[in-house]
C-alpha atoms as a PDB file:
ATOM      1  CA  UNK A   1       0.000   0.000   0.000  1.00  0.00           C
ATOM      2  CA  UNK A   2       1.377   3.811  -0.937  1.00  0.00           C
ATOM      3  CA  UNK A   3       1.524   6.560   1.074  1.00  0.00           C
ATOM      4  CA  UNK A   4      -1.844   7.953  -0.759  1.00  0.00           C
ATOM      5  CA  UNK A   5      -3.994   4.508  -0.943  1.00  0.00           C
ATOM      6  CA  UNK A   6      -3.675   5.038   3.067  1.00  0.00           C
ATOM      7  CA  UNK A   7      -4.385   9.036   2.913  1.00  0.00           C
ATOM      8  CA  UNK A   8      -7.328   8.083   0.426  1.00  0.00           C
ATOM      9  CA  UNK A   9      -8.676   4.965   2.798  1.00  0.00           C
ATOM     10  CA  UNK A  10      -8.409   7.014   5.902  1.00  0.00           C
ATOM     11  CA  UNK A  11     -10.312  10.317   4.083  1.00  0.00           C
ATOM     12  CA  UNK A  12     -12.584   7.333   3.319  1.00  0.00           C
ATOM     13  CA  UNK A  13     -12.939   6.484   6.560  1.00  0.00           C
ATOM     14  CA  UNK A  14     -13.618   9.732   8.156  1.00  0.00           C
ATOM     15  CA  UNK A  15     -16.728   9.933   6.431  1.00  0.00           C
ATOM     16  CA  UNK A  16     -19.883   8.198   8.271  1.00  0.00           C
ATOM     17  CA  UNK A  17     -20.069   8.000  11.944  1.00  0.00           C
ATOM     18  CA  UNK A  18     -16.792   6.665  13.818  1.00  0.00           C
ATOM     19  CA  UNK A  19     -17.159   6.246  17.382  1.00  0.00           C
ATOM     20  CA  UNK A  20     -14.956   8.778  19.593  1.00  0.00           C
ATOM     21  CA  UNK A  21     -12.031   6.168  19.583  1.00  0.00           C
ATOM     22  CA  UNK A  22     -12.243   5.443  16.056  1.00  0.00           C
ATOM     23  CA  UNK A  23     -11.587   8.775  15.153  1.00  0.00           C
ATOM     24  CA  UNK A  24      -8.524   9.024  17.588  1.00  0.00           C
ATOM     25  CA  UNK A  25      -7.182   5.889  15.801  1.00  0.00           C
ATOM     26  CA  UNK A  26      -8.126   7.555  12.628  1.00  0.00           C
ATOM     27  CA  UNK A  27      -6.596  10.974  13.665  1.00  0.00           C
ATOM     28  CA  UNK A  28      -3.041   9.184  14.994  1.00  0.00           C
ATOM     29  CA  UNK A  29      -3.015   7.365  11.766  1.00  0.00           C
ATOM     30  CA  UNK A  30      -3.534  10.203   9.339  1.00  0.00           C
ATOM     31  CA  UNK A  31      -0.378  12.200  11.216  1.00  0.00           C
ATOM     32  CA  UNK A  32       1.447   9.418  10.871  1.00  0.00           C
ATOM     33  CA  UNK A  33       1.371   9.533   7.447  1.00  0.00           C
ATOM     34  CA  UNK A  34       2.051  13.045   7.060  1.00  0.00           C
ATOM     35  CA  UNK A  35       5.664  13.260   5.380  1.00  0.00           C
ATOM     36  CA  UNK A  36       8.166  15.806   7.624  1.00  0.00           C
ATOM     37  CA  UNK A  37       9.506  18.927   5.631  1.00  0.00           C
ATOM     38  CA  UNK A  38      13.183  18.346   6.307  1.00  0.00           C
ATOM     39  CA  UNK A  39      15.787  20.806   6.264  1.00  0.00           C
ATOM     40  CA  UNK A  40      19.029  20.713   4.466  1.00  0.00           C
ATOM     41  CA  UNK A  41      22.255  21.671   5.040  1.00  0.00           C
ATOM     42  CA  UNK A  42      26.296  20.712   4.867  1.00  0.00           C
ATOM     43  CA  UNK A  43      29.122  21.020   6.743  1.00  0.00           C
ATOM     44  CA  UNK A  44      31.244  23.985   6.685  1.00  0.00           C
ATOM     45  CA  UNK A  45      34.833  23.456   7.475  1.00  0.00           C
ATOM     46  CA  UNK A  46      36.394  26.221  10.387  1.00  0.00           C
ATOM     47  CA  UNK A  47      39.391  24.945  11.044  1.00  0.00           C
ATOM     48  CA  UNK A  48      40.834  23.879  14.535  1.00  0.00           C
ATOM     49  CA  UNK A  49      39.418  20.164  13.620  1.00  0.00           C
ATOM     50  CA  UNK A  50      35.729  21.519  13.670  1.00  0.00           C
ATOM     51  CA  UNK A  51      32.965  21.723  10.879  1.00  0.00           C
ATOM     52  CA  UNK A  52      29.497  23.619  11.813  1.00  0.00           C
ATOM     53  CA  UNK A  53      26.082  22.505  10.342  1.00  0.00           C
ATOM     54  CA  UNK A  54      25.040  25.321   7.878  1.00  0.00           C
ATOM     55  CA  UNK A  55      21.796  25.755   9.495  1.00  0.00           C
ATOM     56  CA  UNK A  56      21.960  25.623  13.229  1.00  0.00           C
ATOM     57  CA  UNK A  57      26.112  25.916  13.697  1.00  0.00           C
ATOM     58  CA  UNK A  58      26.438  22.647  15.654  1.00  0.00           C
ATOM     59  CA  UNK A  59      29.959  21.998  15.940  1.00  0.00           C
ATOM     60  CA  UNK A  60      31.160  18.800  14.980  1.00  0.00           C
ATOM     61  CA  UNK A  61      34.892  17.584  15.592  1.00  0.00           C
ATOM     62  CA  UNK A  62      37.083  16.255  12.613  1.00  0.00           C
ATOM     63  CA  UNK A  63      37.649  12.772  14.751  1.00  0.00           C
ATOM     64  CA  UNK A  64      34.138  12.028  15.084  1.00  0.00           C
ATOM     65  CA  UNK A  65      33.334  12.251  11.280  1.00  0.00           C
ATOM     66  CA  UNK A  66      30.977  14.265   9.617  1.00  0.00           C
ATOM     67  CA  UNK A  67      27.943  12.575   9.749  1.00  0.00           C
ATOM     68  CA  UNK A  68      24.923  12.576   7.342  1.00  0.00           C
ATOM     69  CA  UNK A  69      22.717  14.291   9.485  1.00  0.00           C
ATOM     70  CA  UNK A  70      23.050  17.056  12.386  1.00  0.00           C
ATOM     71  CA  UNK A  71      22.804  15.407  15.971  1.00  0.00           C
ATOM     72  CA  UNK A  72      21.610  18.939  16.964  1.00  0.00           C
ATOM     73  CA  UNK A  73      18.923  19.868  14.474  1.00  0.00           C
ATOM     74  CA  UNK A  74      18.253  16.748  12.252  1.00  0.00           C
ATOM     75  CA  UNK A  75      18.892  18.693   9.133  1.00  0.00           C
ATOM     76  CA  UNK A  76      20.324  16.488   6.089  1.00  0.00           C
ATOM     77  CA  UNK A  77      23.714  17.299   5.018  1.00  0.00           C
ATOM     78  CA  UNK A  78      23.692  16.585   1.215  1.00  0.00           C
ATOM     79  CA  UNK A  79      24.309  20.314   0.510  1.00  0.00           C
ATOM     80  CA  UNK A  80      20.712  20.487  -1.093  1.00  0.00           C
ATOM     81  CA  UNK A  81      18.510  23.725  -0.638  1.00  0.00           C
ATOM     82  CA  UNK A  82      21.225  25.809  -2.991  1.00  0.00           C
ATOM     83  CA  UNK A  83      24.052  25.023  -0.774  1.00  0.00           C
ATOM     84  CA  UNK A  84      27.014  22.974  -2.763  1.00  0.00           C
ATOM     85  CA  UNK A  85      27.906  19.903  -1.566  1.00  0.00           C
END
């Protein structure tokens, strides 16, 4: 099943009359399936052994290795959203 066969079946579903707990299951489900906007960013190099996320300047150290997402604010570093990778 896709992401919209199980928007479309819960819309579906929401029509009628679903008891009180129903429509919590229904609700819970439906945000479930609602798809994040994620941020994007890279690392920028400073020096000293440290890189900073792009977005939120979380400092990372050279020994741990730049990782493919910010421990600080989740944001994706594959230099998307105009920045070069």
């Amino acid at each position: 099943m896709t992401r919209e066969e199980a928007k479309d079946i819960i819309k579906r579903m929401y029509k009628g009359n679903p008891t009180p707990i129903q429509l919590k299951a229904l609700e819970i489900a439906y945000v479930a399936l609602q798809e994040p906007e994620r941020k994007h960013g890279k690392w920028k190099d400073y020096g000293n052994y440290f890189s900073q996320c792009s977005l939120c300047r979380y400092p990372v150290n050279y020994f741990w290795g730049k990782t493919k997402f910010c421990p600080n604010c989740g944001a994706i570093m594959d230099g998307k959203n105009g920045e070069p990778k």
